[in-house]
PDB file of N, CA and C in Angstrom:
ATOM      1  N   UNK A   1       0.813  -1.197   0.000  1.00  0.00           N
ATOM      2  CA  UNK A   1       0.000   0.000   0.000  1.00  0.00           C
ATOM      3  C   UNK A   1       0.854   1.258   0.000  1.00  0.00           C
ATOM      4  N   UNK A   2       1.816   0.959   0.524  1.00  0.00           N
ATOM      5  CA  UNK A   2       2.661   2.385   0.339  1.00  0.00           C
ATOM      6  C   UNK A   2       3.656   2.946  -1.032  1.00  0.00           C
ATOM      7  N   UNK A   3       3.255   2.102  -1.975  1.00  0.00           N
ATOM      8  CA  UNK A   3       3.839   2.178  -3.726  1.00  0.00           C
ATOM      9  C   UNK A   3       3.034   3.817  -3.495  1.00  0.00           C
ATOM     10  N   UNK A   4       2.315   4.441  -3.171  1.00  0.00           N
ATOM     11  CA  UNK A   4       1.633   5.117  -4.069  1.00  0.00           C
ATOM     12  C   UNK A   4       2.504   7.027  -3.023  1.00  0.00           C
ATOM     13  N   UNK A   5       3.178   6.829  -2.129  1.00  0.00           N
ATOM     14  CA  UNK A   5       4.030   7.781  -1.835  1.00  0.00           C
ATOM     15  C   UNK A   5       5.410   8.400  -2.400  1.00  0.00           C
ATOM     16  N   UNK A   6       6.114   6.939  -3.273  1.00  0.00           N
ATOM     17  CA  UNK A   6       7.201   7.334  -3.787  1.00  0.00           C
ATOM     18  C   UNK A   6       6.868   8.158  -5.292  1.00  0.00           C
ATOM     19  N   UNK A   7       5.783   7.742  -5.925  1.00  0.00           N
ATOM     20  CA  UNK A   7       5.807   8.460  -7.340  1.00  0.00           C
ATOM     21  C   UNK A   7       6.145   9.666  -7.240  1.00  0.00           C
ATOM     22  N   UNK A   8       5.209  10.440  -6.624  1.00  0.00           N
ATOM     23  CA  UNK A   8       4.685  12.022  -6.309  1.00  0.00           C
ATOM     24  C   UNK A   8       6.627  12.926  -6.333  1.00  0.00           C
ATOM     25  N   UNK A   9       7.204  11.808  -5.325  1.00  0.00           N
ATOM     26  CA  UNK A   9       8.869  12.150  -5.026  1.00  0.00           C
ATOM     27  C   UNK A   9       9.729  12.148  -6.263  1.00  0.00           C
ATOM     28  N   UNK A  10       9.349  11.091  -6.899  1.00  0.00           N
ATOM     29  CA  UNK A  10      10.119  10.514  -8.215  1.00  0.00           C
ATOM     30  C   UNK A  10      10.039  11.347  -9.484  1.00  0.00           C
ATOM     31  N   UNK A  11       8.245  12.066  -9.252  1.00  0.00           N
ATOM     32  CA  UNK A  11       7.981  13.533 -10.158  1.00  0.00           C
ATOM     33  C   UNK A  11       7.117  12.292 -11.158  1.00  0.00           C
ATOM     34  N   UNK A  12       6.912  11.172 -10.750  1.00  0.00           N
ATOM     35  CA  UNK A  12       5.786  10.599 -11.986  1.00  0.00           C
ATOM     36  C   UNK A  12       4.153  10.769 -11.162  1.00  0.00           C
ATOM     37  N   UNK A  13       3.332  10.471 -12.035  1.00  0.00           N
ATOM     38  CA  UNK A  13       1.994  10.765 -12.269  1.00  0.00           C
ATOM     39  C   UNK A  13       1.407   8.939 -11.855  1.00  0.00           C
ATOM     40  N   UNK A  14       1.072   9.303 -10.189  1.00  0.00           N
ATOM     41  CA  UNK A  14       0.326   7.964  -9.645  1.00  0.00           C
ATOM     42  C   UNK A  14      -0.358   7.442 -10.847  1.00  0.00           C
ATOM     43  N   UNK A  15      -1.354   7.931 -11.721  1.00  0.00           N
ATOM     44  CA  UNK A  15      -2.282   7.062 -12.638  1.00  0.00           C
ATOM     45  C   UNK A  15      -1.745   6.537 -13.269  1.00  0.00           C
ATOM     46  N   UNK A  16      -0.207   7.124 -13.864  1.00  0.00           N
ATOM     47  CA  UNK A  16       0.675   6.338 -14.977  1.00  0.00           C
ATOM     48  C   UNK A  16       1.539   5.047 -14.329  1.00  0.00           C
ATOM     49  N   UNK A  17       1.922   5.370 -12.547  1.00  0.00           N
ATOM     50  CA  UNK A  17       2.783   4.077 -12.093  1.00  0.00           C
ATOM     51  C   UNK A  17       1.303   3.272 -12.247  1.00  0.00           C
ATOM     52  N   UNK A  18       0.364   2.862 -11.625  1.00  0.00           N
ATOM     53  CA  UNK A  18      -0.763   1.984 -11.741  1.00  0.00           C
ATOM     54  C   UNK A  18      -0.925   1.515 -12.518  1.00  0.00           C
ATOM     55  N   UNK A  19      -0.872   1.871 -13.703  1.00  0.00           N
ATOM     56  CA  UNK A  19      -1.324   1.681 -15.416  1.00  0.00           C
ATOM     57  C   UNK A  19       0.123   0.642 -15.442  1.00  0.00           C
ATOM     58  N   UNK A  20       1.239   1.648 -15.432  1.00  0.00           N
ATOM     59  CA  UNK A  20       2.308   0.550 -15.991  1.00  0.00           C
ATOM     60  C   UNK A  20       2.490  -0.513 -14.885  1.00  0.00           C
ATOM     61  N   UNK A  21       2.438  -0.760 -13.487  1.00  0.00           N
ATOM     62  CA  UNK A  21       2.563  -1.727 -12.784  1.00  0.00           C
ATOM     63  C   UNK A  21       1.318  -2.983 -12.540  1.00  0.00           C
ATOM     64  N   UNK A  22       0.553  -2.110 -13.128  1.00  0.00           N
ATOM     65  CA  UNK A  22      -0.965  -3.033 -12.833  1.00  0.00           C
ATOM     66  C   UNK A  22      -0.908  -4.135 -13.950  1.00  0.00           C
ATOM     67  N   UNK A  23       0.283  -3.741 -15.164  1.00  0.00           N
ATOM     68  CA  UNK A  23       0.312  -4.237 -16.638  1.00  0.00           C
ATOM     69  C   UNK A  23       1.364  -4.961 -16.531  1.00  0.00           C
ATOM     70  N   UNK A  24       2.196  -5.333 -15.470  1.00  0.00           N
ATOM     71  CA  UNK A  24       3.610  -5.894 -15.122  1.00  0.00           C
ATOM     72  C   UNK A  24       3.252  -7.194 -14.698  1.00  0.00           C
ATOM     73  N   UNK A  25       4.182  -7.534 -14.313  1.00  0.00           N
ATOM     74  CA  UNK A  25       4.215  -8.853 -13.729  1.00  0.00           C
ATOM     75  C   UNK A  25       3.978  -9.066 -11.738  1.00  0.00           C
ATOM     76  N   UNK A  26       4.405  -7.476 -11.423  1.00  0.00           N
ATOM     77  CA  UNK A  26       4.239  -6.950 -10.298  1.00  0.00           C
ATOM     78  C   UNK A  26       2.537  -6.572  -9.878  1.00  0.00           C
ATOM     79  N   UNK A  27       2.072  -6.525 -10.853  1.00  0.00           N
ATOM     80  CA  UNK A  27       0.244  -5.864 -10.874  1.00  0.00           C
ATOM     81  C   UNK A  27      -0.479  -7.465 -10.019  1.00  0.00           C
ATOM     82  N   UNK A  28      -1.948  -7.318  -9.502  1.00  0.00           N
ATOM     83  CA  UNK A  28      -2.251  -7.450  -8.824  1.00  0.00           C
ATOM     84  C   UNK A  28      -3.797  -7.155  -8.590  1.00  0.00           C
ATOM     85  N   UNK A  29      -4.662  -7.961  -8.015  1.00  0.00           N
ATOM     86  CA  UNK A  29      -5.927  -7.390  -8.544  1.00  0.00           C
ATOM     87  C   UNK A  29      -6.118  -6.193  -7.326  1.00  0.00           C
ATOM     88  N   UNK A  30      -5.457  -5.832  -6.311  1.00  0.00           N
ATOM     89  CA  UNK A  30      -5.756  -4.662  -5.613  1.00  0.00           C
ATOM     90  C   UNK A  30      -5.138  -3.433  -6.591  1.00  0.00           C
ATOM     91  N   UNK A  31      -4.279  -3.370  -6.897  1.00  0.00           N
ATOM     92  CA  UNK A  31      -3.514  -2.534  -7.893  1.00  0.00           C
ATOM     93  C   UNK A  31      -4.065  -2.449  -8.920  1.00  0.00           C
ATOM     94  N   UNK A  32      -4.596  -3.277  -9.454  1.00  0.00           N
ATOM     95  CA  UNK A  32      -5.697  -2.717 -10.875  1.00  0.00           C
ATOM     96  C   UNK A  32      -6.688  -2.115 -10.678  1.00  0.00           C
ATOM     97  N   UNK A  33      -7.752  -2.641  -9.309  1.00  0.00           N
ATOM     98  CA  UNK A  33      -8.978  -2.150  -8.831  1.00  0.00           C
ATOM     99  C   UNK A  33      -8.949  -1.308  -7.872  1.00  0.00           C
ATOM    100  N   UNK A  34      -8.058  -1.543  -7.176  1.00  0.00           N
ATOM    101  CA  UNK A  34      -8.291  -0.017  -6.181  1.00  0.00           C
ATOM    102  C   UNK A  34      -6.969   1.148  -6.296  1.00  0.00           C
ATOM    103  N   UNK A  35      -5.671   0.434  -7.279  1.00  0.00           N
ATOM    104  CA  UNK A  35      -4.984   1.635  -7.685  1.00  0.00           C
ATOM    105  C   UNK A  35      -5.559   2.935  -8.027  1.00  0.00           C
ATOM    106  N   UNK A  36      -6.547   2.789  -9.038  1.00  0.00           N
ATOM    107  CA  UNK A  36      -6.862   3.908  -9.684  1.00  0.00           C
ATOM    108  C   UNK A  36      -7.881   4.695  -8.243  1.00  0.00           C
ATOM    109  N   UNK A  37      -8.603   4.017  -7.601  1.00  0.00           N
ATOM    110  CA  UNK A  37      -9.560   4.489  -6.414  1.00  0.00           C
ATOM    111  C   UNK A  37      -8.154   5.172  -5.771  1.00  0.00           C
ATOM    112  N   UNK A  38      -7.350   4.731  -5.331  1.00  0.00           N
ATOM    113  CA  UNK A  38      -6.598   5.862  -4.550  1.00  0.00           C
ATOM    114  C   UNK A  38      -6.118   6.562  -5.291  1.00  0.00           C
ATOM    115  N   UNK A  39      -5.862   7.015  -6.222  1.00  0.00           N
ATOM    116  CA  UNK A  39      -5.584   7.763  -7.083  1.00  0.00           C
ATOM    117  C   UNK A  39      -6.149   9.255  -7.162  1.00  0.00           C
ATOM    118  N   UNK A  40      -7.403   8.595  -7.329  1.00  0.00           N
ATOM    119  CA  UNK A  40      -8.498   8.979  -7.294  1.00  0.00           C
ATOM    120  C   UNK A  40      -9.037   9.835  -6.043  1.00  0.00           C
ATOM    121  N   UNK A  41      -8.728   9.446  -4.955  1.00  0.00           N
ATOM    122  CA  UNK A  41      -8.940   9.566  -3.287  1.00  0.00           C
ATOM    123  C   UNK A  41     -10.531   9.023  -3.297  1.00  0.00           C
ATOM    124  N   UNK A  42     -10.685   7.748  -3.974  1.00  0.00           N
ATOM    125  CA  UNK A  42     -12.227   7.567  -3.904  1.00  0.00           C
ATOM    126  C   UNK A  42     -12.131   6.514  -2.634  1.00  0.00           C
ATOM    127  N   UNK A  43     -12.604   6.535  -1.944  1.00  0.00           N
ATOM    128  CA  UNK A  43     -12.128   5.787  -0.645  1.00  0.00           C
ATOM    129  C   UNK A  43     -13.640   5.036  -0.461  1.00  0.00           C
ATOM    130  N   UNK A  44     -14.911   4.927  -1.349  1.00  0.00           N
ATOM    131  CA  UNK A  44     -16.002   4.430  -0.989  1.00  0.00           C
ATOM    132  C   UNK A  44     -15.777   2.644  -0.435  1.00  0.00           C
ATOM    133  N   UNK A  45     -16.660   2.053   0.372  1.00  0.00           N
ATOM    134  CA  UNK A  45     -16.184   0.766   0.483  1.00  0.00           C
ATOM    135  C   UNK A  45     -16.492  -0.412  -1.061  1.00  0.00           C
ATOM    136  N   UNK A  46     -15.730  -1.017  -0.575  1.00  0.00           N
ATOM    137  CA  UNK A  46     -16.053  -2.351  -1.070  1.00  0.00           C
ATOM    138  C   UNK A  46     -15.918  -3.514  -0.027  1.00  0.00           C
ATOM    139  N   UNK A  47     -14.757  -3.135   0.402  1.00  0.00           N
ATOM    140  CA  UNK A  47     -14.654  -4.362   1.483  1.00  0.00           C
ATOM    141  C   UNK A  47     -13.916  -3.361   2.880  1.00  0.00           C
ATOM    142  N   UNK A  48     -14.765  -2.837   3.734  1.00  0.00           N
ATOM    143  CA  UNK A  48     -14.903  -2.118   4.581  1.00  0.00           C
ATOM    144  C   UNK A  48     -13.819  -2.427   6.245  1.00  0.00           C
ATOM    145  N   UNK A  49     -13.266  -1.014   6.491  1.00  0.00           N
ATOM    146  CA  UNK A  49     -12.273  -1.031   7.385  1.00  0.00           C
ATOM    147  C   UNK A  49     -12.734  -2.099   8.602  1.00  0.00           C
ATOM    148  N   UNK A  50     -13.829  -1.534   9.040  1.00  0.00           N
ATOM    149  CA  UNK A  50     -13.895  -2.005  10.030  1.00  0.00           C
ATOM    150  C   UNK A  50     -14.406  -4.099   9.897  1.00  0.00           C
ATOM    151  N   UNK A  51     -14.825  -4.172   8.687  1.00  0.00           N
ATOM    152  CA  UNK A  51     -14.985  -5.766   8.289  1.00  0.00           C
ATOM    153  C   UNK A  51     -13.365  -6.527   8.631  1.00  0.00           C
ATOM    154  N   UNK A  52     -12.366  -5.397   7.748  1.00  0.00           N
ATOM    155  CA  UNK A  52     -11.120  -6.230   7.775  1.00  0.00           C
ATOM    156  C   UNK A  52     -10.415  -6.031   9.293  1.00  0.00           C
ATOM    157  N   UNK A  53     -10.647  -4.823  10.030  1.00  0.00           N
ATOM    158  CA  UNK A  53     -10.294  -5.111  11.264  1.00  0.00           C
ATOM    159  C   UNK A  53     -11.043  -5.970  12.414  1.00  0.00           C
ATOM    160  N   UNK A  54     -12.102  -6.207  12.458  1.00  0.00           N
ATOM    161  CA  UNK A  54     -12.389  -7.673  12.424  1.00  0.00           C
ATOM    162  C   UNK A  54     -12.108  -8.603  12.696  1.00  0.00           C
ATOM    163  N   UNK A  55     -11.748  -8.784  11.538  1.00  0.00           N
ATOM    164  CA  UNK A  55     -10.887 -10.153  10.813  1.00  0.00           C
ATOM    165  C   UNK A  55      -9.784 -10.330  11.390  1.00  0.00           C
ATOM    166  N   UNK A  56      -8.647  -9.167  11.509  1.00  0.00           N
ATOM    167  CA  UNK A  56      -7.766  -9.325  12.136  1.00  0.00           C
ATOM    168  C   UNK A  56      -7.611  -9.004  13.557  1.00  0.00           C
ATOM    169  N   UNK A  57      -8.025  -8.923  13.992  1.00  0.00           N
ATOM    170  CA  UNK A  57      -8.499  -9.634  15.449  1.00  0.00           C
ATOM    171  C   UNK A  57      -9.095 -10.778  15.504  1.00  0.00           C
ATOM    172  N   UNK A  58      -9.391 -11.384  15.174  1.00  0.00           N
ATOM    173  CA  UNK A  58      -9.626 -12.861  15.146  1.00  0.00           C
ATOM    174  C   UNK A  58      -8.279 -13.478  14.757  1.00  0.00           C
ATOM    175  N   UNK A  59      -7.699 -13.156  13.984  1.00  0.00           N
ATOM    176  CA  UNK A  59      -6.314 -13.684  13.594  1.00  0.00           C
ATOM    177  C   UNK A  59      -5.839 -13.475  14.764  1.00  0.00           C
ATOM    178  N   UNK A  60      -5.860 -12.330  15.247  1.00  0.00           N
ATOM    179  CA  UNK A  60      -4.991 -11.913  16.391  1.00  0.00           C
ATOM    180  C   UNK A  60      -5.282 -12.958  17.748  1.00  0.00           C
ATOM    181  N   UNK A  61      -6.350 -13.478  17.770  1.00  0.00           N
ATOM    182  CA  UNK A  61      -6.618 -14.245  18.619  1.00  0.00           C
ATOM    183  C   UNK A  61      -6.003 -15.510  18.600  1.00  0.00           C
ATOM    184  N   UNK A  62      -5.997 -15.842  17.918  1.00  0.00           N
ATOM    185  CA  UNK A  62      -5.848 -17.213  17.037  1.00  0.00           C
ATOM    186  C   UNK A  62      -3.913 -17.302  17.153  1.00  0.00           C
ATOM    187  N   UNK A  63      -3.660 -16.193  16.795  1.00  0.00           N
ATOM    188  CA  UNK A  63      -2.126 -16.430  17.036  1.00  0.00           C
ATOM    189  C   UNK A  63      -1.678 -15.951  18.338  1.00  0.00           C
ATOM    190  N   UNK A  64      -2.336 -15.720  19.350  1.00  0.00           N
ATOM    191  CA  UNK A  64      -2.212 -15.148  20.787  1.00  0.00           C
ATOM    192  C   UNK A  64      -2.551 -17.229  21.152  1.00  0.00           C
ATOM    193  N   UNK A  65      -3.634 -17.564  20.735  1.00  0.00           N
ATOM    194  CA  UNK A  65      -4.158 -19.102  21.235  1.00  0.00           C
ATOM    195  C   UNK A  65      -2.392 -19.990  20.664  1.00  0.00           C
ATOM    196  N   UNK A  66      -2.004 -19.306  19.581  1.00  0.00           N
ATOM    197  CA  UNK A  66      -0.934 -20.437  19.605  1.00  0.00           C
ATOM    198  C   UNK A  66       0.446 -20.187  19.691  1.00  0.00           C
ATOM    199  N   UNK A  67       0.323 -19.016  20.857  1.00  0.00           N
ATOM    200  CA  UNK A  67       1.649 -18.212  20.997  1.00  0.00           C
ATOM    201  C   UNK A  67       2.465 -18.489  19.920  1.00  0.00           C
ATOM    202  N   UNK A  68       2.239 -17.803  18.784  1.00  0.00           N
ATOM    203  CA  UNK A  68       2.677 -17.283  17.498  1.00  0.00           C
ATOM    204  C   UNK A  68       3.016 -15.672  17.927  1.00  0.00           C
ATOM    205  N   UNK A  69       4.372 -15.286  17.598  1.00  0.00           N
ATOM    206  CA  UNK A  69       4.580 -13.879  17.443  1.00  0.00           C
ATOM    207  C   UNK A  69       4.289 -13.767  15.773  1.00  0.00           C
ATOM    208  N   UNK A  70       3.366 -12.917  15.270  1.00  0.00           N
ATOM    209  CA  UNK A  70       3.310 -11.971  13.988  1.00  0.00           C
ATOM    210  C   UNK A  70       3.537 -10.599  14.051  1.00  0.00           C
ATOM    211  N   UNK A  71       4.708 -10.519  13.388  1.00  0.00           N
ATOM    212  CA  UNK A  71       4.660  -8.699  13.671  1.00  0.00           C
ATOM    213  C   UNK A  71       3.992  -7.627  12.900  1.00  0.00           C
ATOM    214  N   UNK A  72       3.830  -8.474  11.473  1.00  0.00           N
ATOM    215  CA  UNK A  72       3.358  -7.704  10.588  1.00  0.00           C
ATOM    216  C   UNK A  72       1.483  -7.818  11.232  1.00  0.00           C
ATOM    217  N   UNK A  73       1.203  -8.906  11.614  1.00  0.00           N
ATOM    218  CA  UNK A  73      -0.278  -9.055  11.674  1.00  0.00           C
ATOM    219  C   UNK A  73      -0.539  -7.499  13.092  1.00  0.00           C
ATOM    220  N   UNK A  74       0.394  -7.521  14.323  1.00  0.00           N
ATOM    221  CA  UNK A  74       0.370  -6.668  14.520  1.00  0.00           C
ATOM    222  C   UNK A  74       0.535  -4.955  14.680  1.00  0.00           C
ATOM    223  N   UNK A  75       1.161  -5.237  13.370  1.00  0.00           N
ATOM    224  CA  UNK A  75       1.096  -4.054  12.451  1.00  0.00           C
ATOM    225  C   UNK A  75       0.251  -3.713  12.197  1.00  0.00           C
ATOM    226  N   UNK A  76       0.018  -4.733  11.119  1.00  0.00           N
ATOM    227  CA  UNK A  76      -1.708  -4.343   9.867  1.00  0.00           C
ATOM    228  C   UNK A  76      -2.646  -3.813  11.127  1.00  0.00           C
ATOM    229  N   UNK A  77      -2.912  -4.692  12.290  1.00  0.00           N
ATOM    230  CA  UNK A  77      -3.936  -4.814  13.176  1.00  0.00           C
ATOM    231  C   UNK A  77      -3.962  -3.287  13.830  1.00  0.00           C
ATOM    232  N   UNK A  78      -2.793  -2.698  14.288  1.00  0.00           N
ATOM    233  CA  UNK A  78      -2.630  -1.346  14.633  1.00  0.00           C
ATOM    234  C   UNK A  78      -3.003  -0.239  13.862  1.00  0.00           C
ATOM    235  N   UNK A  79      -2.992  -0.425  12.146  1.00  0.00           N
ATOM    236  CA  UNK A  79      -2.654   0.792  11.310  1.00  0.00           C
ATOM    237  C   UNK A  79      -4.468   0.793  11.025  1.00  0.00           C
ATOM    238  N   UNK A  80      -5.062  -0.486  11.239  1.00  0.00           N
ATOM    239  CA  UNK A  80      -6.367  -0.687  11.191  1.00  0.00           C
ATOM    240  C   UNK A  80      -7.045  -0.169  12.769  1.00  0.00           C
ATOM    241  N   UNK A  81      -6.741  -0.827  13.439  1.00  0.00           N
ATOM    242  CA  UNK A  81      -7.117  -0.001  14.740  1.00  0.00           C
ATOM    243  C   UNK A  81      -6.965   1.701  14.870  1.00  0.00           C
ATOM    244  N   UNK A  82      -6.265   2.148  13.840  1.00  0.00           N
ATOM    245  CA  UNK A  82      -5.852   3.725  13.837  1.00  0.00           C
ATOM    246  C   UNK A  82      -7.205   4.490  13.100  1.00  0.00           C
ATOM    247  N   UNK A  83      -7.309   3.523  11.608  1.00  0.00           N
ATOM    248  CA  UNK A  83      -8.261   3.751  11.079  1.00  0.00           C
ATOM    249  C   UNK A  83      -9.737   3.932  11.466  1.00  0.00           C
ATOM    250  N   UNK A  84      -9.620   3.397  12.554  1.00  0.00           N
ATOM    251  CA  UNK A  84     -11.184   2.910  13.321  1.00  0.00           C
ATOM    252  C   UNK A  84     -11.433   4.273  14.327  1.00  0.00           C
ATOM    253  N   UNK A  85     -10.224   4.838  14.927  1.00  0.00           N
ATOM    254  CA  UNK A  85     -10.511   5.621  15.989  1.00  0.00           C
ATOM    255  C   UNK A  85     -10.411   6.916  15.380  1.00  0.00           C
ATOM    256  N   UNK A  86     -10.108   7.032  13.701  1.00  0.00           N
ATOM    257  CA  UNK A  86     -10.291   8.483  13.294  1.00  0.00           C
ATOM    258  C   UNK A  86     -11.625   8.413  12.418  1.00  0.00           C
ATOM    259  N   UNK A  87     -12.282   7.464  12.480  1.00  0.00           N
ATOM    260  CA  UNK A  87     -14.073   7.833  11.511  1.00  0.00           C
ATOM    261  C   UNK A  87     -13.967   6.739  10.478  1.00  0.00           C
ATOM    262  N   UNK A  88     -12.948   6.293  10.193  1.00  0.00           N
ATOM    263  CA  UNK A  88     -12.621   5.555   8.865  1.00  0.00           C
ATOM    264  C   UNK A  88     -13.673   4.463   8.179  1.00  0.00           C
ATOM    265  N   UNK A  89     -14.186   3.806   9.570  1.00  0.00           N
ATOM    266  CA  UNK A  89     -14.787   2.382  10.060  1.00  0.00           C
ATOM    267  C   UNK A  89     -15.285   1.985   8.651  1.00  0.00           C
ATOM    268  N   UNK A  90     -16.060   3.018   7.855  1.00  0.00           N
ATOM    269  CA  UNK A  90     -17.115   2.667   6.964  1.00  0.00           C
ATOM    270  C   UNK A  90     -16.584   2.893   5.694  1.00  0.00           C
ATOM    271  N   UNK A  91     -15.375   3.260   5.619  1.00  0.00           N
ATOM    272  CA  UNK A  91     -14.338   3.532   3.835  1.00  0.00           C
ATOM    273  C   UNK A  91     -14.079   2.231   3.658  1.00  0.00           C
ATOM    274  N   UNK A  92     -13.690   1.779   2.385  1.00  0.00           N
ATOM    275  CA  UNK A  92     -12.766   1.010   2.165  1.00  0.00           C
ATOM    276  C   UNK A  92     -11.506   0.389   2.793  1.00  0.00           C
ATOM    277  N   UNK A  93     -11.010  -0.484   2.256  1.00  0.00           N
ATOM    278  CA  UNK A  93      -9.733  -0.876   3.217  1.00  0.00           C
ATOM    279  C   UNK A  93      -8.964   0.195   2.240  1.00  0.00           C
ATOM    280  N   UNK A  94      -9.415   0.278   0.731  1.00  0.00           N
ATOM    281  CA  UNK A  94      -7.677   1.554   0.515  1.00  0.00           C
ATOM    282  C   UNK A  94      -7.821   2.577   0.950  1.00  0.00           C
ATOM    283  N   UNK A  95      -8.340   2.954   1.954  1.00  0.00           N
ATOM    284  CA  UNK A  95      -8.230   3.867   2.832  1.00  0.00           C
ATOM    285  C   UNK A  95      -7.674   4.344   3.982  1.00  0.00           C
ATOM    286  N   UNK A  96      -6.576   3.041   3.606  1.00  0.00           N
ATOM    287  CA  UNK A  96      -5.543   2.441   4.242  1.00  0.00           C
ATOM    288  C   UNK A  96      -4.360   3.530   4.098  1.00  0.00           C
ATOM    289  N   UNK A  97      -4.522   4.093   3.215  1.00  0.00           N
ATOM    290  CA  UNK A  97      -3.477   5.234   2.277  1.00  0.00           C
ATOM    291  C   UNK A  97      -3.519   6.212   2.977  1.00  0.00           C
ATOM    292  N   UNK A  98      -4.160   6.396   3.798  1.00  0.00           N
ATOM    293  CA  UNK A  98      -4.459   7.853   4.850  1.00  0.00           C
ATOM    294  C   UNK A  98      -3.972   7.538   6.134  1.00  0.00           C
ATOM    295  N   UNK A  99      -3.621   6.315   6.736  1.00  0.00           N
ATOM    296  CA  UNK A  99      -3.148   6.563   8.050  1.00  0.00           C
ATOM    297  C   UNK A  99      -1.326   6.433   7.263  1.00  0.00           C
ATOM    298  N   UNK A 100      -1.253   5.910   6.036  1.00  0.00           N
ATOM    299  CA  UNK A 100       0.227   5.452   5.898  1.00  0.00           C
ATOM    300  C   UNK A 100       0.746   7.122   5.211  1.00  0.00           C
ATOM    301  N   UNK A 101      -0.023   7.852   5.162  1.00  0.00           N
ATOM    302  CA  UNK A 101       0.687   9.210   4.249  1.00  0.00           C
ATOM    303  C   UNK A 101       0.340  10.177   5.764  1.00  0.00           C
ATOM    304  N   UNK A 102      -0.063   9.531   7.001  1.00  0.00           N
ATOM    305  CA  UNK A 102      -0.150  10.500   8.492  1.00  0.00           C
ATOM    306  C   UNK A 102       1.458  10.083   8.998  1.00  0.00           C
ATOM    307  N   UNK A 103       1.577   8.425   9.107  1.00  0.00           N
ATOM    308  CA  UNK A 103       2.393   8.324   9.384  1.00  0.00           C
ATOM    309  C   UNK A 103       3.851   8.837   8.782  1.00  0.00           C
ATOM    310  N   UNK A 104       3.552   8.779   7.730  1.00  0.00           N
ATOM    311  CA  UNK A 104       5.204   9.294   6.499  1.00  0.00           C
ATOM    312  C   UNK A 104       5.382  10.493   7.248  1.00  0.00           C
ATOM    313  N   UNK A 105       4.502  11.465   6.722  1.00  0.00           N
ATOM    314  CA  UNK A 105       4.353  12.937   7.315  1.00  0.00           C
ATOM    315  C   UNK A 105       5.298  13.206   9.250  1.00  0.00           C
ATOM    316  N   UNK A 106       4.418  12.413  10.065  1.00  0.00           N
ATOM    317  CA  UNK A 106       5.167  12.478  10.942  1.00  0.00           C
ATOM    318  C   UNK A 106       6.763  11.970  11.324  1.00  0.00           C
ATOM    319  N   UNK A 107       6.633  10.798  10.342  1.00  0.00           N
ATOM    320  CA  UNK A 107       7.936  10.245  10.317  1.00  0.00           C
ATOM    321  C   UNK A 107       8.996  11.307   9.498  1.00  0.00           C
ATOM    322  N   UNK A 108       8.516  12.342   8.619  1.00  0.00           N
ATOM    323  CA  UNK A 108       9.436  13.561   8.044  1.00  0.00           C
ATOM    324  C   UNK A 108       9.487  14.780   9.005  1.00  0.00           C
ATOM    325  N   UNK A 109       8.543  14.685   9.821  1.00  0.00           N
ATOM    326  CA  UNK A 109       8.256  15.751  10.664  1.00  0.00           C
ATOM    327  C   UNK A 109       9.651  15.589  11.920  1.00  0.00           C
ATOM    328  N   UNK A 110       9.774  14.020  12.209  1.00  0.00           N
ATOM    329  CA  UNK A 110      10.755  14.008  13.253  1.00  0.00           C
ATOM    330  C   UNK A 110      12.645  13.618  12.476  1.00  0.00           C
ATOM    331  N   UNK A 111      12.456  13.767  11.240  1.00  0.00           N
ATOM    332  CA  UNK A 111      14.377  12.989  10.940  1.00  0.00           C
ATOM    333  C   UNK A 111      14.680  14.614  10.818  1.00  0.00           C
TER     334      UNK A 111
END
């Protein structure tokens, strides 16, 4: 999800990386279908924040039941839990693109 911060830096045009990566070998059916939605900033759902956070809490359970460390699951699970406590609940999951361009921001705010 975070492909879509470096273009803007690089001086290319998000719709054109999507187009050519969605057409690669790297493309992907989130990258074909919801590339252009963030692009776009169309953030309507399809498959909704708060459905996939959810979900991962149940994972989260599930690997707490089999003392499994995941770091990334408690990642995703956090950046989704972030999403939930600023209104998000009812966007899309690529709406995912808004807590990761809060975080960049602060992460430039402190180097």
């Amino acid at each position: 999800t975070e492909w879509f911060l470096t273009p803007p830096r690089a001086g290319l045009r998000l719709d054109a990386v999507v187009d050519a990566i969605g057409a690669g070998a790297a493309g992907s059916w989130a990258m074909t279908n919801l590339g252009p939605r963030v692009v776009r900033r169309d953030f309507a759902p399809g498959f909704m924040i708060e459905h996939m956070a959810k979900d991962l809490g149940i994972a989260m359970q599930e690997a707490e039941r089999m003392q499994l460390k995941l770091p990334g699951l408690v990642l995703a699970q956090r950046l989704y839990d972030s999403m939930l406590l600023h209104g998000h609940g009812r966007d899309g999951t690529q709406a995912l693109t808004l807590a990761l361009e809060d975080t960049a921001r602060f992460m430039e705010g402190r180097a």
